[in-house]
PDB file of N, CA and C in Angstrom:
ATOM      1  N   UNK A   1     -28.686  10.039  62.147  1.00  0.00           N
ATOM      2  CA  UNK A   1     -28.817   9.809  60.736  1.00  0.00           C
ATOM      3  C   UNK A   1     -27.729   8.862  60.255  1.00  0.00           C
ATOM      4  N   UNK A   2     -26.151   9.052  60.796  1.00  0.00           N
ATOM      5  CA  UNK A   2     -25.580   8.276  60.689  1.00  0.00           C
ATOM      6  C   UNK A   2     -25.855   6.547  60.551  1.00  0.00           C
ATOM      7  N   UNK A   3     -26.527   6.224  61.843  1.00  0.00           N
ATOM      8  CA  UNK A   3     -26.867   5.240  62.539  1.00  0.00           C
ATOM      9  C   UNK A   3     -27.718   4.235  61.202  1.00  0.00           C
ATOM     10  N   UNK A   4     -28.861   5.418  61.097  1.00  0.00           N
ATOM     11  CA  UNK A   4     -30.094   4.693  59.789  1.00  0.00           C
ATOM     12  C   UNK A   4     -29.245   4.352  58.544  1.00  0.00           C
ATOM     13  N   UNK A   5     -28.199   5.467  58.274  1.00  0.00           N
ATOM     14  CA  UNK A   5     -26.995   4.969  56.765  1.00  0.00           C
ATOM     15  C   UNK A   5     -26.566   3.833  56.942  1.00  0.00           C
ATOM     16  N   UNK A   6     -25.551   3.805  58.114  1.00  0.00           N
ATOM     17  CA  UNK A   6     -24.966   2.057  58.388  1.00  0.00           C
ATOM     18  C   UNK A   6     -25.614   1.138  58.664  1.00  0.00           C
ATOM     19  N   UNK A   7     -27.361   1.030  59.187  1.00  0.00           N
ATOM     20  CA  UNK A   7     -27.858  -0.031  59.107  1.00  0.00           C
ATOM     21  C   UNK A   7     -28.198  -0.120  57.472  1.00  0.00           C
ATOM     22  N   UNK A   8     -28.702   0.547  56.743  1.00  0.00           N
ATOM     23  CA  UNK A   8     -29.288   0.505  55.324  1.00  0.00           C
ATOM     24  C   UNK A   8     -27.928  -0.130  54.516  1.00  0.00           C
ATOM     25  N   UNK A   9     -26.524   0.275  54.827  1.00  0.00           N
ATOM     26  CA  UNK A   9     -25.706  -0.261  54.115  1.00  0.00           C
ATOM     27  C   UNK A   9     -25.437  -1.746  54.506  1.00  0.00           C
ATOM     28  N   UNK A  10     -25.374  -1.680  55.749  1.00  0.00           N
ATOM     29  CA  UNK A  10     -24.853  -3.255  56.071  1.00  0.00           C
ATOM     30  C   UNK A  10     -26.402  -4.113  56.069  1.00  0.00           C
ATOM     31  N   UNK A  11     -27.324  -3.988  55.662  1.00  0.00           N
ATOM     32  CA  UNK A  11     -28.597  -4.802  55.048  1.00  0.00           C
ATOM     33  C   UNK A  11     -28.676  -4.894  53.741  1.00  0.00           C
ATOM     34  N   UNK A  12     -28.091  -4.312  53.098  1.00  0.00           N
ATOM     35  CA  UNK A  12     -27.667  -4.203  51.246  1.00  0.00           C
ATOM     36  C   UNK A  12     -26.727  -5.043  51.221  1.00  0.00           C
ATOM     37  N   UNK A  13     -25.711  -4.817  52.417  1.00  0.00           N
ATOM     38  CA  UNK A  13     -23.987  -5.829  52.127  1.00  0.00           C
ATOM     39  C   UNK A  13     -25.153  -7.234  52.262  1.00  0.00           C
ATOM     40  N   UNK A  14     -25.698  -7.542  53.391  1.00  0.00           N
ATOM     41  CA  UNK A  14     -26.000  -8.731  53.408  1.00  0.00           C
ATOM     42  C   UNK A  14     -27.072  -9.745  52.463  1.00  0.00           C
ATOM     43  N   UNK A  15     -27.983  -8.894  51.703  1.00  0.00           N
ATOM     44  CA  UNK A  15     -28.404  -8.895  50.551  1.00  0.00           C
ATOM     45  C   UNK A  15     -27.739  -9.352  49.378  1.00  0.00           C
ATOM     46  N   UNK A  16     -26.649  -8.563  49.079  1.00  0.00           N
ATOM     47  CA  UNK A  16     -25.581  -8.678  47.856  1.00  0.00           C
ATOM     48  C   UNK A  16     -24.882 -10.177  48.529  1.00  0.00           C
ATOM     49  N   UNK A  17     -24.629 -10.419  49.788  1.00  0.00           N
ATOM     50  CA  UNK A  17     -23.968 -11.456  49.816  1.00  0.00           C
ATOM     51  C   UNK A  17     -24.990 -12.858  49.691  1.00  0.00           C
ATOM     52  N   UNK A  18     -25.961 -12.727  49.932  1.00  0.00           N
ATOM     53  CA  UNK A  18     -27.049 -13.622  50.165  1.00  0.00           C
ATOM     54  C   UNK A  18     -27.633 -13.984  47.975  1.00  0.00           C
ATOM     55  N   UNK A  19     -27.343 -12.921  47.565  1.00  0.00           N
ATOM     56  CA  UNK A  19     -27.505 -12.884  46.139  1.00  0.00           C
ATOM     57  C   UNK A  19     -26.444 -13.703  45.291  1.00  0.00           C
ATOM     58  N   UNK A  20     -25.129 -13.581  46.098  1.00  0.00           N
ATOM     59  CA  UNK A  20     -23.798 -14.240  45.188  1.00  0.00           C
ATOM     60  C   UNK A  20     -23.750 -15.296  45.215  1.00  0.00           C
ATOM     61  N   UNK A  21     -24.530 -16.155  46.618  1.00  0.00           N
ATOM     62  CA  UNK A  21     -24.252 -17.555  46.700  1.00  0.00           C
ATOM     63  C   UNK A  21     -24.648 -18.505  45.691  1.00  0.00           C
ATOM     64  N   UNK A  22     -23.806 -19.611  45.349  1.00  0.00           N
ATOM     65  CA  UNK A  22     -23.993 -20.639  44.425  1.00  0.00           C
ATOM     66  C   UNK A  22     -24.715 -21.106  44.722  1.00  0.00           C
ATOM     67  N   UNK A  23     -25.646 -22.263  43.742  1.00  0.00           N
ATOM     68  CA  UNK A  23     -26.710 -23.406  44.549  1.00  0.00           C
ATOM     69  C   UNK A  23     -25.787 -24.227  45.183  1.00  0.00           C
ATOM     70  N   UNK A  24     -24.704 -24.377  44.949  1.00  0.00           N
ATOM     71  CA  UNK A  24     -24.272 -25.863  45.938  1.00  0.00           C
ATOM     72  C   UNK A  24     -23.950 -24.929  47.443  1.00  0.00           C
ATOM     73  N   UNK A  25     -23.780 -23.566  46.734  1.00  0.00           N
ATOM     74  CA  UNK A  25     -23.026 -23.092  48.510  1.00  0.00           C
ATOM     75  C   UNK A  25     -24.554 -22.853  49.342  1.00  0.00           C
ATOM     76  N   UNK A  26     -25.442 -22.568  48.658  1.00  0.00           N
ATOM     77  CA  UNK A  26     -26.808 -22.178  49.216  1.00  0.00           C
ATOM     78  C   UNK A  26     -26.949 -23.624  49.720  1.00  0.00           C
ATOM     79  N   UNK A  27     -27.023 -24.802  49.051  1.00  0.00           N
ATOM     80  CA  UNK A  27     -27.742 -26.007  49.729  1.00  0.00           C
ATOM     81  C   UNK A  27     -27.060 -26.019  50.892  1.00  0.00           C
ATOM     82  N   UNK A  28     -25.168 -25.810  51.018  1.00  0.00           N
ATOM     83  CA  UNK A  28     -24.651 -26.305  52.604  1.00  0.00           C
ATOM     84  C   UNK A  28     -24.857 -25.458  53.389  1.00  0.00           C
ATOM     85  N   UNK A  29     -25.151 -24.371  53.137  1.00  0.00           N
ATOM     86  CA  UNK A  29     -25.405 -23.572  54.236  1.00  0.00           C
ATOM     87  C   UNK A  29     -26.615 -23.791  54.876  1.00  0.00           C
ATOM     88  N   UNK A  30     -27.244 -24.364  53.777  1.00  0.00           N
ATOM     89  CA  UNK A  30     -28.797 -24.510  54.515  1.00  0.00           C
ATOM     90  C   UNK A  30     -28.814 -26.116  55.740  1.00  0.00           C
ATOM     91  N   UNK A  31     -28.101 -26.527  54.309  1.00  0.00           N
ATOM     92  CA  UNK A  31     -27.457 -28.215  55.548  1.00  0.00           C
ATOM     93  C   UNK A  31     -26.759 -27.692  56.513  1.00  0.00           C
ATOM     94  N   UNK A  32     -25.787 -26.724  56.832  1.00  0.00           N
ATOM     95  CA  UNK A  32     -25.702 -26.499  58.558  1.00  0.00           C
ATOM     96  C   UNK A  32     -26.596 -25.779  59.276  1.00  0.00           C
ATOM     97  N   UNK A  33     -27.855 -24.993  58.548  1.00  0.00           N
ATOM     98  CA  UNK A  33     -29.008 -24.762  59.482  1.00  0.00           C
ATOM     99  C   UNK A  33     -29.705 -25.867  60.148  1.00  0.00           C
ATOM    100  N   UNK A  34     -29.915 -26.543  59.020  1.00  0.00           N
ATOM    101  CA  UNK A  34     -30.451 -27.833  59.740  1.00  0.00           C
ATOM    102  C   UNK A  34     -29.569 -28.884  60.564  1.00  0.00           C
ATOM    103  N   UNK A  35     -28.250 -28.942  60.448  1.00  0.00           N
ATOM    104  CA  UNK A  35     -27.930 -30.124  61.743  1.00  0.00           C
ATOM    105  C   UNK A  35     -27.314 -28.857  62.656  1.00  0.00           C
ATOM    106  N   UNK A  36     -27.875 -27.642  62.903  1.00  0.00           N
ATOM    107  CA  UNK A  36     -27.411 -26.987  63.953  1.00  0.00           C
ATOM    108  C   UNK A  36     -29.008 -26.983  64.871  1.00  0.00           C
ATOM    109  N   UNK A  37     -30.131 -27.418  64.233  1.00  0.00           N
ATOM    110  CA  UNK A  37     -31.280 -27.160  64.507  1.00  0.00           C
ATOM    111  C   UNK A  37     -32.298 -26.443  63.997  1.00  0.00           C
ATOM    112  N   UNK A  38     -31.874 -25.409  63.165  1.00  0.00           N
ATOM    113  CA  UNK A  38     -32.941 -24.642  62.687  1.00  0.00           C
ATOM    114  C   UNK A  38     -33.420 -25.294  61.373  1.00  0.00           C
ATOM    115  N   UNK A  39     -34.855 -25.650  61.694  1.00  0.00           N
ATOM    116  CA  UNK A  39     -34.761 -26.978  60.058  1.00  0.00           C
ATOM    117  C   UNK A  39     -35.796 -26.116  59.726  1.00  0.00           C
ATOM    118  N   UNK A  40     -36.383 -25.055  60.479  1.00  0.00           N
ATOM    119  CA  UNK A  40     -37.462 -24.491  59.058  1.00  0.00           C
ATOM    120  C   UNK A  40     -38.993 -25.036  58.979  1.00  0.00           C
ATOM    121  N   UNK A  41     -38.926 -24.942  57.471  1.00  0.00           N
ATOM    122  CA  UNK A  41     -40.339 -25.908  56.863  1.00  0.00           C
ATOM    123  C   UNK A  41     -39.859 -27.161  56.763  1.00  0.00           C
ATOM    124  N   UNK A  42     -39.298 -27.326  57.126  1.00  0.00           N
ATOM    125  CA  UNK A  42     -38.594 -28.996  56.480  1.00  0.00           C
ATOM    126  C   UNK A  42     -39.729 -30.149  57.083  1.00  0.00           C
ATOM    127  N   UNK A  43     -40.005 -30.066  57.748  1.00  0.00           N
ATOM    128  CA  UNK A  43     -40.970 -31.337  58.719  1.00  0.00           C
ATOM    129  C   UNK A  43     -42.696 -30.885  57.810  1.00  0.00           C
ATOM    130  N   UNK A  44     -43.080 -29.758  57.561  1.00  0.00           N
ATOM    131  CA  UNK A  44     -43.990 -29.773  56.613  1.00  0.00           C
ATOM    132  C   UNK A  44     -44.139 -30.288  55.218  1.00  0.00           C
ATOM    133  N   UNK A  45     -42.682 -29.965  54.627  1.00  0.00           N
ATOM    134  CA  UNK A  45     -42.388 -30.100  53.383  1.00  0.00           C
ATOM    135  C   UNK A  45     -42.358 -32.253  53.715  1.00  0.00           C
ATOM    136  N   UNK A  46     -41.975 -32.430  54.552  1.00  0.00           N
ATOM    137  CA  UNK A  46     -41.774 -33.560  54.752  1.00  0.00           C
ATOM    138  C   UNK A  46     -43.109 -34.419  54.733  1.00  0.00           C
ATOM    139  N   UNK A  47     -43.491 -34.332  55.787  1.00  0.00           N
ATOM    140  CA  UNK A  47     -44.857 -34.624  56.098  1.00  0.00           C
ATOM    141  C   UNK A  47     -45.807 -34.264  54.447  1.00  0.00           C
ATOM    142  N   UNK A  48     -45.973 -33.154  53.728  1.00  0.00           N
ATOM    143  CA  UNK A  48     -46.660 -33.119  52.453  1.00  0.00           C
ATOM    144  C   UNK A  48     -46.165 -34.102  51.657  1.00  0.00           C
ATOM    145  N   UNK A  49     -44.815 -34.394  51.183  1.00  0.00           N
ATOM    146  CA  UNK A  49     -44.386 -35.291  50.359  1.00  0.00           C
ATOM    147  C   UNK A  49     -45.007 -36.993  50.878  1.00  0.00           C
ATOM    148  N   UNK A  50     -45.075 -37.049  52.118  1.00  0.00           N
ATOM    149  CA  UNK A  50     -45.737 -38.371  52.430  1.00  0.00           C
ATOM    150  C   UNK A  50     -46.784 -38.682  52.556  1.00  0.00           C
ATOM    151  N   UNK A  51     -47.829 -37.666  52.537  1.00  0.00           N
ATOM    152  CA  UNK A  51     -49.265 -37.408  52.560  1.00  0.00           C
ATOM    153  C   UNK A  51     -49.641 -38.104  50.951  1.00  0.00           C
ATOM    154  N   UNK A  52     -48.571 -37.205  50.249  1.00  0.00           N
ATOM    155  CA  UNK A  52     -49.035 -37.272  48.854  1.00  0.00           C
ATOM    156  C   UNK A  52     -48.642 -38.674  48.215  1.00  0.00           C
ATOM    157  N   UNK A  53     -47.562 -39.363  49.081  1.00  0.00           N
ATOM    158  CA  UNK A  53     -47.486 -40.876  48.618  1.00  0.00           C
ATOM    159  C   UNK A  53     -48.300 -41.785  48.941  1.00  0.00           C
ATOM    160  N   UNK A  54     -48.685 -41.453  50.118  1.00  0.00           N
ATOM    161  CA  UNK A  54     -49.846 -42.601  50.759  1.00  0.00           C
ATOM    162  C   UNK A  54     -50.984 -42.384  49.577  1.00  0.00           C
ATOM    163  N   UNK A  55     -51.789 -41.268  49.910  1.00  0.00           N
ATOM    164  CA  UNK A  55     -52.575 -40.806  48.602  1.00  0.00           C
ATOM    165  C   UNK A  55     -52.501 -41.433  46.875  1.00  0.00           C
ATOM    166  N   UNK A  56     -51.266 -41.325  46.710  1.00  0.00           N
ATOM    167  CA  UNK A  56     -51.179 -41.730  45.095  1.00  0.00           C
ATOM    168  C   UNK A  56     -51.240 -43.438  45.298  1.00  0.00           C
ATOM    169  N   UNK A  57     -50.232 -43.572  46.743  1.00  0.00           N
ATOM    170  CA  UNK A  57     -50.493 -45.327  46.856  1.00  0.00           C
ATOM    171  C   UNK A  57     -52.144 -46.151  46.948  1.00  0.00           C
ATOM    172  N   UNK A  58     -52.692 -45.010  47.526  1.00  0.00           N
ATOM    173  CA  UNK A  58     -54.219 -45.804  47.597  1.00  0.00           C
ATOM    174  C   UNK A  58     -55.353 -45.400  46.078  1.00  0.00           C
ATOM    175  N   UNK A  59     -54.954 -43.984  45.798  1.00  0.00           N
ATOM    176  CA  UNK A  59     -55.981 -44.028  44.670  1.00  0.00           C
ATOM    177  C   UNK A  59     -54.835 -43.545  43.621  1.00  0.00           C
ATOM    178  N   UNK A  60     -54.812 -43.887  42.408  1.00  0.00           N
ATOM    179  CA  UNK A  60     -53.910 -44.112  41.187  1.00  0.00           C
ATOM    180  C   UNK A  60     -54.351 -42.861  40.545  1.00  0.00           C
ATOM    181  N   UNK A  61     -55.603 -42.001  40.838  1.00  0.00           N
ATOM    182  CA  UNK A  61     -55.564 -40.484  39.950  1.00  0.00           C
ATOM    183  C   UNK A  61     -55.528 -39.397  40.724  1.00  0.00           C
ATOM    184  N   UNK A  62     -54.361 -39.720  41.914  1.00  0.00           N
ATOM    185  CA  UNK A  62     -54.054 -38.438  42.845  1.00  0.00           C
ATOM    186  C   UNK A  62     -53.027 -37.692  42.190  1.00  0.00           C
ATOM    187  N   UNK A  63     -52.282 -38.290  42.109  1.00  0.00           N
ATOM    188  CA  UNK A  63     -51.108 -37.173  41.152  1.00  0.00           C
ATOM    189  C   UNK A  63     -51.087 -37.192  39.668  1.00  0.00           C
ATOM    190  N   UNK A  64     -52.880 -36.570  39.305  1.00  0.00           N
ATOM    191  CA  UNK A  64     -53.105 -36.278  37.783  1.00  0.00           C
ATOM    192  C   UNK A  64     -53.320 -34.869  37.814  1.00  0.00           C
ATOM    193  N   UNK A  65     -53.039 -34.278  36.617  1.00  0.00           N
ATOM    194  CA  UNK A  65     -53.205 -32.979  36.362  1.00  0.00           C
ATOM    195  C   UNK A  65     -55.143 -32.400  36.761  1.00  0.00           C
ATOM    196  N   UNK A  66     -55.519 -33.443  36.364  1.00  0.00           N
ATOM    197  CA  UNK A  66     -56.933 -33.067  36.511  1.00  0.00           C
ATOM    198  C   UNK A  66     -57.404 -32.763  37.945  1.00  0.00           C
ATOM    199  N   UNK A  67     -57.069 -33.731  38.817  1.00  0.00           N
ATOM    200  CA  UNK A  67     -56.903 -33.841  40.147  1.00  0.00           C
ATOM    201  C   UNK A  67     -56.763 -32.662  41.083  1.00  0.00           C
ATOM    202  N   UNK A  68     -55.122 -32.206  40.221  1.00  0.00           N
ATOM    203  CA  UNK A  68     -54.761 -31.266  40.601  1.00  0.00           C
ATOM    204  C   UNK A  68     -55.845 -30.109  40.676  1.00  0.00           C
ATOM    205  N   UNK A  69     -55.993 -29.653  39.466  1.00  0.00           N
ATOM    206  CA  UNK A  69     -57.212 -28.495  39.758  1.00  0.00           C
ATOM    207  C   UNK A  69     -58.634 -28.296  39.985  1.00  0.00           C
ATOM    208  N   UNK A  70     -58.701 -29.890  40.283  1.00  0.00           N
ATOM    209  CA  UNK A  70     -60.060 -29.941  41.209  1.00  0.00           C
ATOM    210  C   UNK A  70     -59.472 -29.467  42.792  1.00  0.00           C
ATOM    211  N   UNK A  71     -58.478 -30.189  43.025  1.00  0.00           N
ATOM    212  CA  UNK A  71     -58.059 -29.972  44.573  1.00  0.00           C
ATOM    213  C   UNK A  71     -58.174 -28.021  44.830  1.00  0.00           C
ATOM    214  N   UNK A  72     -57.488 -27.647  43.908  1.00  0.00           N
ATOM    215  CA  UNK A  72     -57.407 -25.817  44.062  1.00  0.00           C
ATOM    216  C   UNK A  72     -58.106 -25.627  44.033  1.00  0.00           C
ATOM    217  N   UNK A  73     -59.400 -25.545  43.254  1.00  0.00           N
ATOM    218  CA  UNK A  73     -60.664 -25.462  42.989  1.00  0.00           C
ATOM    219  C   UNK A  73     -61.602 -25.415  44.344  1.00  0.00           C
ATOM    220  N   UNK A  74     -61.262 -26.479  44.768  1.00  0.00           N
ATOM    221  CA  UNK A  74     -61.953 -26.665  46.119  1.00  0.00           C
ATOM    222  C   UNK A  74     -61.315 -26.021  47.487  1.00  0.00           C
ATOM    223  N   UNK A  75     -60.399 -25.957  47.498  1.00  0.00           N
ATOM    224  CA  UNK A  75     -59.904 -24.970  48.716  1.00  0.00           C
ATOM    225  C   UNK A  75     -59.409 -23.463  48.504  1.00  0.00           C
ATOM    226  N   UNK A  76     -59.890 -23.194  46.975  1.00  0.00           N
ATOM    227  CA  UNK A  76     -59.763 -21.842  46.921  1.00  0.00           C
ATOM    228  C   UNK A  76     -60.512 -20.629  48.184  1.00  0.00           C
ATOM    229  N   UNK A  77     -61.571 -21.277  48.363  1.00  0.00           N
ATOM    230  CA  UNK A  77     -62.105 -20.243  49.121  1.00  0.00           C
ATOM    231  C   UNK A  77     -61.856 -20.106  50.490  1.00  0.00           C
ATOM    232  N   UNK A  78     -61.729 -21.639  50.830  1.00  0.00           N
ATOM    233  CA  UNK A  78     -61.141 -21.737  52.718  1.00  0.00           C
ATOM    234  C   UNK A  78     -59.815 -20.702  52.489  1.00  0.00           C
ATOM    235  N   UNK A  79     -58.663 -21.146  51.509  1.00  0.00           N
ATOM    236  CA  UNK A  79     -57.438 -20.749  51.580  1.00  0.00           C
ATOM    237  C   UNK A  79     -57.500 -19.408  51.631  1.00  0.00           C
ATOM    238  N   UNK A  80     -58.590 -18.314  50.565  1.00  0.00           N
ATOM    239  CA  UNK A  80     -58.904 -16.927  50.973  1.00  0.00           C
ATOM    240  C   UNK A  80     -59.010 -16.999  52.418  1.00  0.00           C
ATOM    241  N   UNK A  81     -59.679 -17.069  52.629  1.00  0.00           N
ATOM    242  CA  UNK A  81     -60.302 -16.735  54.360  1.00  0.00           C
ATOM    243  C   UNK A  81     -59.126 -16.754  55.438  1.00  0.00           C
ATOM    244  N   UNK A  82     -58.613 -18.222  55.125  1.00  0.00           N
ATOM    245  CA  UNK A  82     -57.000 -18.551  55.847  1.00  0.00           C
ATOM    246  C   UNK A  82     -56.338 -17.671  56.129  1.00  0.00           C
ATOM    247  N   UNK A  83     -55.912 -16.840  54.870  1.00  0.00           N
ATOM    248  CA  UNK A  83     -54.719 -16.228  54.086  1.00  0.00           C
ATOM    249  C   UNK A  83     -55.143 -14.909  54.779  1.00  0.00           C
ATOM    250  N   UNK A  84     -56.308 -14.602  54.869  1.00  0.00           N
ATOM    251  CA  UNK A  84     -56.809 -13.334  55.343  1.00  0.00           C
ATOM    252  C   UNK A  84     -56.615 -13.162  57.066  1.00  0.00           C
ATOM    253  N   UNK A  85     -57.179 -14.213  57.943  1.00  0.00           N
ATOM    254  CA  UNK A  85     -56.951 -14.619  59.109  1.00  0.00           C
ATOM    255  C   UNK A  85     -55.645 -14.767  59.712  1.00  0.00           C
ATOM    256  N   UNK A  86     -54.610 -15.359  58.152  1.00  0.00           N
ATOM    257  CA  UNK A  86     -52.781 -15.006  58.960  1.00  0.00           C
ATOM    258  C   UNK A  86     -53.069 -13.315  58.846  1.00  0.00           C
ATOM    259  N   UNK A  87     -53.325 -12.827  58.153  1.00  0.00           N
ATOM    260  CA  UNK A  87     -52.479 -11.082  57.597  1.00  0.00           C
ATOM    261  C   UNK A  87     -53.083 -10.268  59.342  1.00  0.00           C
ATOM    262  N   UNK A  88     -54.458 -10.927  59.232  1.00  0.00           N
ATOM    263  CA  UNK A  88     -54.944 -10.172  61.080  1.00  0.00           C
ATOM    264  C   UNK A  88     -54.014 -10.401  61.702  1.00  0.00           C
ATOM    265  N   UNK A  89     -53.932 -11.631  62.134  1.00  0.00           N
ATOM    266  CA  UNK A  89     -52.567 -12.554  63.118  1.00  0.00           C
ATOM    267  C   UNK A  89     -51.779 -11.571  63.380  1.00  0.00           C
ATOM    268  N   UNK A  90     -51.055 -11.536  62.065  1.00  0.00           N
ATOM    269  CA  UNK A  90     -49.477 -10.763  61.920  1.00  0.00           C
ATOM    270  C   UNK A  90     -49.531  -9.748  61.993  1.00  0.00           C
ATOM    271  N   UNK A  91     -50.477  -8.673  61.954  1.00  0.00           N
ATOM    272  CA  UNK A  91     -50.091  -7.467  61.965  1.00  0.00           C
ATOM    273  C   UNK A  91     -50.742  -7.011  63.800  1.00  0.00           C
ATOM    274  N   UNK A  92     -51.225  -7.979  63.798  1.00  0.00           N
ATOM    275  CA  UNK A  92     -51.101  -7.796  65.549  1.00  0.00           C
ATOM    276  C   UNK A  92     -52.864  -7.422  66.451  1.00  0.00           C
ATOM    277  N   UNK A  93     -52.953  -7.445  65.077  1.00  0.00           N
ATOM    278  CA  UNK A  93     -54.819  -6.660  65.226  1.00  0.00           C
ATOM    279  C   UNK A  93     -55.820  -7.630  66.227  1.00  0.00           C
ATOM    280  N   UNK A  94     -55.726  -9.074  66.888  1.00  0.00           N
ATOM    281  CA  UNK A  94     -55.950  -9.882  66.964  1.00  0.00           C
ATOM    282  C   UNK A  94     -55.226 -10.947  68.036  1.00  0.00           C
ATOM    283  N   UNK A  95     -54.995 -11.321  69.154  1.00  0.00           N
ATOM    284  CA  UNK A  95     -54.167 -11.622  69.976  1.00  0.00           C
ATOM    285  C   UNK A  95     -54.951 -13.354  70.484  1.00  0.00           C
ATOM    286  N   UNK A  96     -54.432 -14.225  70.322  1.00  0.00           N
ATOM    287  CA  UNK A  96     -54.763 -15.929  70.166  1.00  0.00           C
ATOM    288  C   UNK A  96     -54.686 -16.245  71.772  1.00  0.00           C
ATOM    289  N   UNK A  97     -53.633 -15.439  72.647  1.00  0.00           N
ATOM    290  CA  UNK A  97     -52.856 -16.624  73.857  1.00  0.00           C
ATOM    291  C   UNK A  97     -53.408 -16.323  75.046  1.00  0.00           C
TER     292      UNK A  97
END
């Protein structure tokens, strides 16, 4: 019982410490995840931001509001199905390899 207390406390300490950080201390810490290697979403986030320039570069009403909720509109239902297909994935119900 001991054991379950000191993990529950030292996952709260790391919580509370993860809560105090500043945005500038949050951004460097995250900048030494990434030049240590662990970059994350970063290459998605990357790759989307350039998707979406090529896009606005070829047609001029890609980044309109209207646009916008035609695009949701239309992958609302794949993205259900998706979204449903990770939760199988992850909980293990389902094995890919």
């Amino acid at each position: 019982m001991s054991v379950n207390e000191s993990t529950e406390v030292s996952g709260s300490a790391v919580l509370v410490e993860q809560q105090s950080l500043s945005p500038r201390e949050y951004v460097g810490q995250y900048a030494r995840r990434v030049r240590s290697g662990d970059i994350g979403s970063l290459p998605i986030i990357i790759g989307l931001i350039i998707i979406a320039i090529i896009f606005q570069s070829l047609n001029q009403n890609y980044l309109t509001p209207r646009n916008f909720v035609n695009l949701i509109v239309q992958m609302a239902g794949l993205a259900t199905i998706a979204i449903g297909v990770v939760f199988v994935l992850l909980m293990g119900e389902i094995d890919l390899s």
